[in-house]
N, C-alpha and C. Protein backbone atom coordinates (compact mmCIF):
# COMPACT_ATOMS: atom_id res chain seq x y z
N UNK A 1 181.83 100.85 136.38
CA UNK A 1 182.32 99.52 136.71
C UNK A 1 183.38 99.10 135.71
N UNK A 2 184.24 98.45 135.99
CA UNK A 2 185.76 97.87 135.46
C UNK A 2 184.83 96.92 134.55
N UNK A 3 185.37 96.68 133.11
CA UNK A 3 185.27 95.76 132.24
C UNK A 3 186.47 94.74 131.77
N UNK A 4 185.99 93.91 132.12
CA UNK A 4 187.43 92.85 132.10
C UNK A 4 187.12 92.89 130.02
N UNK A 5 188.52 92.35 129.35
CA UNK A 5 188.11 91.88 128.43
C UNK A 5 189.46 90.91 127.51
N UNK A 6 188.69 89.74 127.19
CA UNK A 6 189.73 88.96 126.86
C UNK A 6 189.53 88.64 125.24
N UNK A 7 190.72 88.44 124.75
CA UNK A 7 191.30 88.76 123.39
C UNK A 7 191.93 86.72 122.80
N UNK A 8 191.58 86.85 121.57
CA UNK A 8 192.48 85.45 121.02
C UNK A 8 193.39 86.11 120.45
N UNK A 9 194.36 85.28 119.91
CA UNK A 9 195.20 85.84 118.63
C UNK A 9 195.92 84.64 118.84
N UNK A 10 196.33 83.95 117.43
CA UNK A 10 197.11 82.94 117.01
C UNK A 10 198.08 83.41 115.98
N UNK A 11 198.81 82.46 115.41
CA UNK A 11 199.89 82.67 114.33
C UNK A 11 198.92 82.15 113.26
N UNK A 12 197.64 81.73 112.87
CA UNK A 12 197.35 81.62 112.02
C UNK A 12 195.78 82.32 112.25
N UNK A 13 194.71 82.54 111.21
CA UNK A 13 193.49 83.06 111.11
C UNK A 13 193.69 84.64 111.12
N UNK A 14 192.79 85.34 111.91
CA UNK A 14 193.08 86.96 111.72
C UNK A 14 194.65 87.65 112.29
N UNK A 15 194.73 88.76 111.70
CA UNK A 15 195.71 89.01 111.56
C UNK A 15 195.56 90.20 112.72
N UNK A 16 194.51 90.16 113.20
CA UNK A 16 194.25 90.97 114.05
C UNK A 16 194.04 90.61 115.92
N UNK A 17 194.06 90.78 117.10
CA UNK A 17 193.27 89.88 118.30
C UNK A 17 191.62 89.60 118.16
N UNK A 18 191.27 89.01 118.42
CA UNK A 18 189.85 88.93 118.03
C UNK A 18 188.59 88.64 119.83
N UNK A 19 188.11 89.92 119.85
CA UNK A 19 187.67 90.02 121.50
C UNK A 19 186.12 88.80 121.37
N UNK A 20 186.89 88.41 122.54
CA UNK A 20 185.94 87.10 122.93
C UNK A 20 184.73 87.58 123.87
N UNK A 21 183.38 87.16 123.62
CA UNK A 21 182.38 87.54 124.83
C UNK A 21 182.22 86.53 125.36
N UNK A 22 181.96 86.55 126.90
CA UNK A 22 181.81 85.63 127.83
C UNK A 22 181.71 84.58 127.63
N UNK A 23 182.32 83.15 128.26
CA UNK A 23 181.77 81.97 127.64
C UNK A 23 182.78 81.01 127.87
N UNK A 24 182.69 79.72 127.69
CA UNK A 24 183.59 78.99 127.56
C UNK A 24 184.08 78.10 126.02
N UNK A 25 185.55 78.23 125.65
CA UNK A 25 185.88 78.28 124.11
C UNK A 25 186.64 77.22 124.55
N UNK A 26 187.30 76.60 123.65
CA UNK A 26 187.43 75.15 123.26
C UNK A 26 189.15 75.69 122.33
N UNK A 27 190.36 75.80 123.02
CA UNK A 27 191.72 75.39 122.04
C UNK A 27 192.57 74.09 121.71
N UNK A 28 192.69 73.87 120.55
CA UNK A 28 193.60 73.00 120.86
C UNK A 28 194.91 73.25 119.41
N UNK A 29 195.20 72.16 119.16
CA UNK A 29 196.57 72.67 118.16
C UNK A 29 196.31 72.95 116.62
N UNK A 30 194.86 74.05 116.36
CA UNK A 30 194.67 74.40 115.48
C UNK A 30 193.40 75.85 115.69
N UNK A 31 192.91 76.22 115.15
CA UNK A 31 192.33 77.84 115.10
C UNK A 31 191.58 77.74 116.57
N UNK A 32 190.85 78.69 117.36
CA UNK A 32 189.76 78.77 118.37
C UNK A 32 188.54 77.99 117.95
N UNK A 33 187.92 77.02 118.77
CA UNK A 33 186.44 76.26 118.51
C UNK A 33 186.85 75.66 116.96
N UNK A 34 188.37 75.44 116.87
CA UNK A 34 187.92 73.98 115.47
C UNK A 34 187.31 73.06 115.94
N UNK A 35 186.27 72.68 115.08
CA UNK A 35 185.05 71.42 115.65
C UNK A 35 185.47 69.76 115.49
N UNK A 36 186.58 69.98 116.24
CA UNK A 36 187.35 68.51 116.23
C UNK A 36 186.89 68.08 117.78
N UNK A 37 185.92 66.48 117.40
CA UNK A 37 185.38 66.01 118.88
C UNK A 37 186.03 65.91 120.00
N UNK A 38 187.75 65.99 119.51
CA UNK A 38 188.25 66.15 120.70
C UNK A 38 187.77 66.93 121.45
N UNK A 39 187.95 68.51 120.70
CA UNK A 39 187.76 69.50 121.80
C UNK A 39 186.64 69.73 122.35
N UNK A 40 185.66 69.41 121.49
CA UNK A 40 184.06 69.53 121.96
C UNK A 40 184.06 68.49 123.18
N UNK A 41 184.99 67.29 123.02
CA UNK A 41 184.53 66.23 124.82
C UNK A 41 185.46 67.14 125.94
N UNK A 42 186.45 67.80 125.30
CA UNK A 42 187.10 68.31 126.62
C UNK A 42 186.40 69.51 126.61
N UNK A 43 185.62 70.35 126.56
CA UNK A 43 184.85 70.99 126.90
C UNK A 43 183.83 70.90 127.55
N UNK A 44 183.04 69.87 127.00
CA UNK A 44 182.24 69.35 128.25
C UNK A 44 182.86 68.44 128.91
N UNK A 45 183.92 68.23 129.37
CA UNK A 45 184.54 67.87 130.43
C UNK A 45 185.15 68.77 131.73
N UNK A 46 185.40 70.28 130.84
CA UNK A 46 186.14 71.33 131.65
C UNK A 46 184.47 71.89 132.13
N UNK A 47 183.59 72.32 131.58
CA UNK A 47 182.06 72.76 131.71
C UNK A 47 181.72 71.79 133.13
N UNK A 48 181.78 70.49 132.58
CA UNK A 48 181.06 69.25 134.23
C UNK A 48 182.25 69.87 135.44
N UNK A 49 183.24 70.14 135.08
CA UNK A 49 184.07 70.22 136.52
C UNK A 49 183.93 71.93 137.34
N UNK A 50 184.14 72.83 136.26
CA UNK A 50 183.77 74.42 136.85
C UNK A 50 182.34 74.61 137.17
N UNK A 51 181.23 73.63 136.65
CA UNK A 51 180.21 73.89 137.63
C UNK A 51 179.54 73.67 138.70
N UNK A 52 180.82 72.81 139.38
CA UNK A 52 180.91 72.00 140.67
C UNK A 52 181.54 73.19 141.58
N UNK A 53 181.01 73.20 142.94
CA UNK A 53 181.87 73.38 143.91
C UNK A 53 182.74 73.16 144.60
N UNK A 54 183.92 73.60 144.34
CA UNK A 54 185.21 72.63 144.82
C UNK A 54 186.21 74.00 145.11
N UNK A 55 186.90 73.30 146.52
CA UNK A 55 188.39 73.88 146.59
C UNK A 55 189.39 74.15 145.55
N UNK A 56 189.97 74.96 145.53
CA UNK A 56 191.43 75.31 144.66
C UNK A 56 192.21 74.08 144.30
N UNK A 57 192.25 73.20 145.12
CA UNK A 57 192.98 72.25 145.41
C UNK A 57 192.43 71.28 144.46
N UNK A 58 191.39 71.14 144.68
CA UNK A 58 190.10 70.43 144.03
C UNK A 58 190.03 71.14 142.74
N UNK A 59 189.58 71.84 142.43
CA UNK A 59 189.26 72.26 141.27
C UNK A 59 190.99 72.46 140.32
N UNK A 60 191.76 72.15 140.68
CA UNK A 60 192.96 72.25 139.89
C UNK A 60 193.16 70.70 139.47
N UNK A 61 192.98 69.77 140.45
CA UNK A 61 193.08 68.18 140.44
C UNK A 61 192.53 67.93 139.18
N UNK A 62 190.63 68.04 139.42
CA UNK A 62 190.03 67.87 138.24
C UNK A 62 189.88 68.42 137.05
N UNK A 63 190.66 69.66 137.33
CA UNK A 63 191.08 70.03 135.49
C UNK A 63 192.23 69.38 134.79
N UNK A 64 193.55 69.13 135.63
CA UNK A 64 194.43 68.20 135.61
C UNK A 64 193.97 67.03 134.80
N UNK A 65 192.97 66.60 135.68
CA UNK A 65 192.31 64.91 134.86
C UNK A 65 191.78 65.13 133.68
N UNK A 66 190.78 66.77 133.45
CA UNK A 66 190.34 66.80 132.18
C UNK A 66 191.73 66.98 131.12
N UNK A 67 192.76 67.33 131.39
CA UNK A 67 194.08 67.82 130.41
C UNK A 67 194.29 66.48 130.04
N UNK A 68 194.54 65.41 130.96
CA UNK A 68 195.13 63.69 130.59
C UNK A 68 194.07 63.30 130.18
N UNK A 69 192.67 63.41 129.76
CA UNK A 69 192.01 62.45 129.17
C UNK A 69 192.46 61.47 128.25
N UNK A 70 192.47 60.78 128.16
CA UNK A 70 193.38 59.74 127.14
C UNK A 70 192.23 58.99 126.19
N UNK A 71 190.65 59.34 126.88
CA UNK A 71 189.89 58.53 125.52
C UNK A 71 189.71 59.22 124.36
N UNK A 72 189.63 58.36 123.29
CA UNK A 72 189.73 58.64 121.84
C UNK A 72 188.44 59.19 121.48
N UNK A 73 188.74 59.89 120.47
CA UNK A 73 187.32 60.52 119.49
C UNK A 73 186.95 60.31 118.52
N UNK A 74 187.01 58.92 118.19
CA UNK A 74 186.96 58.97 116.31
C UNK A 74 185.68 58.14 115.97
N UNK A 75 185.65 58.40 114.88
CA UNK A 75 185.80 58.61 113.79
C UNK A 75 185.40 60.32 113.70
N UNK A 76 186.44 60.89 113.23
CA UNK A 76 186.45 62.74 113.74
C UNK A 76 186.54 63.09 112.31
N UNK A 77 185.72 63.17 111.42
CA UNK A 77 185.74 64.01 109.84
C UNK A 77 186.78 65.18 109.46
N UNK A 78 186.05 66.12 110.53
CA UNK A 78 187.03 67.64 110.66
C UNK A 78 188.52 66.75 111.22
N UNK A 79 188.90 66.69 111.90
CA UNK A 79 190.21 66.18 112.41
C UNK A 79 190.75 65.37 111.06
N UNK A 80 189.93 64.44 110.75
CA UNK A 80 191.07 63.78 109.22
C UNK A 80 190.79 64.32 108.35
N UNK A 81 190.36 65.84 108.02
CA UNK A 81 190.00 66.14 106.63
C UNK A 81 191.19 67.41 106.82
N UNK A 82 191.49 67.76 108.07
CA UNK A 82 192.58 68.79 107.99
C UNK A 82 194.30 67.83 108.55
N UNK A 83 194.34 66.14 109.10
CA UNK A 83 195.46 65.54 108.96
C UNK A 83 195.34 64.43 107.78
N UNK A 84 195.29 64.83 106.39
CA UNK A 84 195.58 64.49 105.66
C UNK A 84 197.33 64.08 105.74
N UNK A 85 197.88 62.74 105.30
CA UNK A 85 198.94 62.80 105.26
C UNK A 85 199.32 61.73 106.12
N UNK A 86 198.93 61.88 107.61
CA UNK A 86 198.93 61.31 108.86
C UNK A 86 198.54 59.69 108.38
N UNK A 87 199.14 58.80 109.02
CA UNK A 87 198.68 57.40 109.14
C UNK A 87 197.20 57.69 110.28
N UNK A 88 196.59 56.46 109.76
CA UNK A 88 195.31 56.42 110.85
C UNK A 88 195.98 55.46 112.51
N UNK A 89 196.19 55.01 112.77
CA UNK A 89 197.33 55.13 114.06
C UNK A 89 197.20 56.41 114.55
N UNK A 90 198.05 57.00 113.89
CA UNK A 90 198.55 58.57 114.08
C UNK A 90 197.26 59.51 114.59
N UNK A 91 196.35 59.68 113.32
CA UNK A 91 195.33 60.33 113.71
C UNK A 91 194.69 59.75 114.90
N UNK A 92 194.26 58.42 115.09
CA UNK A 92 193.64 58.05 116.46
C UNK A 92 194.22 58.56 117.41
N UNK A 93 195.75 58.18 117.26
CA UNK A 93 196.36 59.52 118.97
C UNK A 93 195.79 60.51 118.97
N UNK A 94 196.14 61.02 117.51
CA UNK A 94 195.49 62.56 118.15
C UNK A 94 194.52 62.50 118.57
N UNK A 95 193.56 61.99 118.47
CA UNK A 95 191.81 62.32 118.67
C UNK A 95 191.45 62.76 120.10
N UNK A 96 192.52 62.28 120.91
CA UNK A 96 192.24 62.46 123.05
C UNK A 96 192.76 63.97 122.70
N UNK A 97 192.37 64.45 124.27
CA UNK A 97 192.32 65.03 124.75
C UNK A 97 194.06 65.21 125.10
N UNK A 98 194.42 64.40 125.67
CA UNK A 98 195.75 64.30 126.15
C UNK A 98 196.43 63.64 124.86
N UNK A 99 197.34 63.50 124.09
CA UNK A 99 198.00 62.92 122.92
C UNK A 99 199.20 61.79 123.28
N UNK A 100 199.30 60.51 123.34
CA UNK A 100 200.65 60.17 123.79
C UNK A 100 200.85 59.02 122.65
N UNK A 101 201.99 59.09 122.08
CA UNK A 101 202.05 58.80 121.40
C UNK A 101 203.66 58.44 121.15
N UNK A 102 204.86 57.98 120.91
CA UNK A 102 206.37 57.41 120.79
C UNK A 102 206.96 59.11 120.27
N UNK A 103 206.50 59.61 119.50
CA UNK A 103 207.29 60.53 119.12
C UNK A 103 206.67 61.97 119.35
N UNK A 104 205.18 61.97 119.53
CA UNK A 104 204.59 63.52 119.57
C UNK A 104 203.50 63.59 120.57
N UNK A 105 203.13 64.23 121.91
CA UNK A 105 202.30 64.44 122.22
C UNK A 105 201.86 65.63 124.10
N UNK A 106 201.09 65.03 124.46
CA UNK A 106 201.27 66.25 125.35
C UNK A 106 201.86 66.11 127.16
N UNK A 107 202.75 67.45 126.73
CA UNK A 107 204.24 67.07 128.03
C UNK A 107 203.52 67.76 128.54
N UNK A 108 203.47 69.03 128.71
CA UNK A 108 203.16 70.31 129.98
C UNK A 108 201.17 70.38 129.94
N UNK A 109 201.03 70.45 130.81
CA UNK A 109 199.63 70.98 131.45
C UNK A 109 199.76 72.65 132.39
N UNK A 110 198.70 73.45 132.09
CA UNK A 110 198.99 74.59 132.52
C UNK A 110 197.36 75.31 133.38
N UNK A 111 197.61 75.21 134.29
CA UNK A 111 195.73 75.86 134.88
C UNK A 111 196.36 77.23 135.54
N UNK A 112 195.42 78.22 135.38
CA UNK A 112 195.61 79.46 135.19
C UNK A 112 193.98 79.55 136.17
N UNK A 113 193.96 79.69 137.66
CA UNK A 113 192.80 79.89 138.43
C UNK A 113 193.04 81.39 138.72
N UNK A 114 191.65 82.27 138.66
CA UNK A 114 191.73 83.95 138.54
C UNK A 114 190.84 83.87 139.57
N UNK A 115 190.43 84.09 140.61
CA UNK A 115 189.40 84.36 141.56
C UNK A 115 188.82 85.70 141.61
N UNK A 116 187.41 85.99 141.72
CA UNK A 116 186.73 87.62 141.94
C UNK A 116 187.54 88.79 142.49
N UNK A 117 188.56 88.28 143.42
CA UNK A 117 189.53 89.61 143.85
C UNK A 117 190.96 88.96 143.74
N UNK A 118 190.84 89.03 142.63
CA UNK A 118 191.91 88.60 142.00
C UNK A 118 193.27 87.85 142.25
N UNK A 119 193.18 87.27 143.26
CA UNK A 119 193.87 85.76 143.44
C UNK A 119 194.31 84.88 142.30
N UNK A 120 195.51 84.64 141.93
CA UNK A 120 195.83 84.12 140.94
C UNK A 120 196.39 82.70 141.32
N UNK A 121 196.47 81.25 140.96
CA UNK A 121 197.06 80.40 141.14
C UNK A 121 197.50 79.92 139.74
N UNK A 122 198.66 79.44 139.82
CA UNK A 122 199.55 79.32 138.59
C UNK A 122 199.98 77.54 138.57
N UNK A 123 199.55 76.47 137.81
CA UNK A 123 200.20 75.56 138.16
C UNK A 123 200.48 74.54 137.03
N UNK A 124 201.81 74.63 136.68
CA UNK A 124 201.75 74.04 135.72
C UNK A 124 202.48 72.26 136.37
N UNK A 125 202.22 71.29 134.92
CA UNK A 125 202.67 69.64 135.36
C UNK A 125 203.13 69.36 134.43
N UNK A 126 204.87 69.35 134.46
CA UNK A 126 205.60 68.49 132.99
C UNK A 126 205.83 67.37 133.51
N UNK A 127 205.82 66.68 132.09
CA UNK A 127 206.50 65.41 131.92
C UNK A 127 208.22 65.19 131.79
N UNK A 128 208.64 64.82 132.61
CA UNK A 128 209.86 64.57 133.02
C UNK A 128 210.68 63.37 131.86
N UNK A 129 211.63 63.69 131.28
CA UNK A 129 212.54 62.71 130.64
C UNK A 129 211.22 62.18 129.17
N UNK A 130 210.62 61.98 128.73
CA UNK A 130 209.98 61.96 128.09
C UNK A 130 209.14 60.66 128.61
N UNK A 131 208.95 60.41 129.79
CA UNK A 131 208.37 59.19 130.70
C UNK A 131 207.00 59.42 131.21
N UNK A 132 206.03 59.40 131.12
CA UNK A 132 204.69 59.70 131.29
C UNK A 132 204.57 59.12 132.77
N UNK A 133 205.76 58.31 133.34
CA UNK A 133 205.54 57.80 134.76
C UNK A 133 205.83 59.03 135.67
N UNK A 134 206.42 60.15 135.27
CA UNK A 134 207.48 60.87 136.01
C UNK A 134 207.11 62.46 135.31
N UNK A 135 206.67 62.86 136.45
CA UNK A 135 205.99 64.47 136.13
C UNK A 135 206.95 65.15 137.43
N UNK A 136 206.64 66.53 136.91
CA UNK A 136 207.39 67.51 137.90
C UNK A 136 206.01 68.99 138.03
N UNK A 137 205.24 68.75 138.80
CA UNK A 137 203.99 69.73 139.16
C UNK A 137 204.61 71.32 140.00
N UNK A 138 204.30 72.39 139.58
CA UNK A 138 204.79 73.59 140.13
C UNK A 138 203.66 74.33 140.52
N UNK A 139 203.71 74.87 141.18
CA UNK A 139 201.94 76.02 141.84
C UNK A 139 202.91 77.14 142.18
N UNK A 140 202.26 78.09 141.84
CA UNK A 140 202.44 80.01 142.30
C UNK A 140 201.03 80.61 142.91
N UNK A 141 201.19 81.07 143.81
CA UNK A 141 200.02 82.06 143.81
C UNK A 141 200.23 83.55 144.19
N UNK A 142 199.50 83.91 143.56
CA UNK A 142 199.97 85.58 143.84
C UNK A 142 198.75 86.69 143.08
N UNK A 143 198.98 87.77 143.88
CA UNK A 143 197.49 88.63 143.77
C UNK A 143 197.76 89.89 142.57
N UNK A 144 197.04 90.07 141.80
CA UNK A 144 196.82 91.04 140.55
C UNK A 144 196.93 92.19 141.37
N UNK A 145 198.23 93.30 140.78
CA UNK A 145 197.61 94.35 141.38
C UNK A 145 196.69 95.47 140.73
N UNK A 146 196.47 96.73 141.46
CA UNK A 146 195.33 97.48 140.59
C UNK A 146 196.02 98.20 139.81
């Protein structure tokens, strides 16, 4: 039987890929599973939606919503003990899920759906002009070959 197997690797931590076993992991703009509450609520936010039954259609919507979460996480220890520097303002943006903020935060959303025979849907959602009113959403689908 075929063994799928999926790999991390960042610009910072090992210097090596580091093979992941099954599961669901938690990124955001610092190492794999940093224990910043952000990522721990959008995890169990991405966890409540993939263990629902839902259309493609559906199940892309509500990961969408988990990417814009906009509620805050604080008072987050790990998060202000590694943005030292940062005004507390500042750090509160960061704390969501989604970041918006005058000068830094999050434009593109990207869902990457793999189905059992390998059906791929590709869909990413930017933010247009730097206007959070005005997105530009793209979908691909197309099949893995052997």
């Amino acid at each position: 039987a075929k063994e799928d197997t999926v790999c991390y690797y960042g610009n910072r931590g090992s210097a090596e890929p580091i093979r992941l076993n099954p599961g669901i992991y938690g990124l955001s703009n610092s190492l794999l599973e940093t224990p910043w509450r952000k990522l721990q609520h959008g995890k169990r936010l991405f966890t409540s939606v993939v263990n629902q039954t839902l259309p493609c259609d559906g199940l892309v919507h509500d990961l969408l919503n988990v990417l814009n979460n906009e509620e805050l996480n604080t008072p987050d220890p790990a998060q202000e003990s590694q943005g030292e520097g940062y005004s507390s303002p500042m750090l509160r943006a960061l704390s969501s899920v989604c970041v918006r903020s005058p000068h830094y935060g999050t434009r593109t959303n990207t869902i990457i759906l793999i189905d059992a025979s390998g059906n791929v849907t590709f869909t990413e959602r930017t933010m247009l002009n730097c206007d959070v009113s005005q997105w530009s959403t793209s979908s691909f689908q197309f099949k893995i070959q052997d």
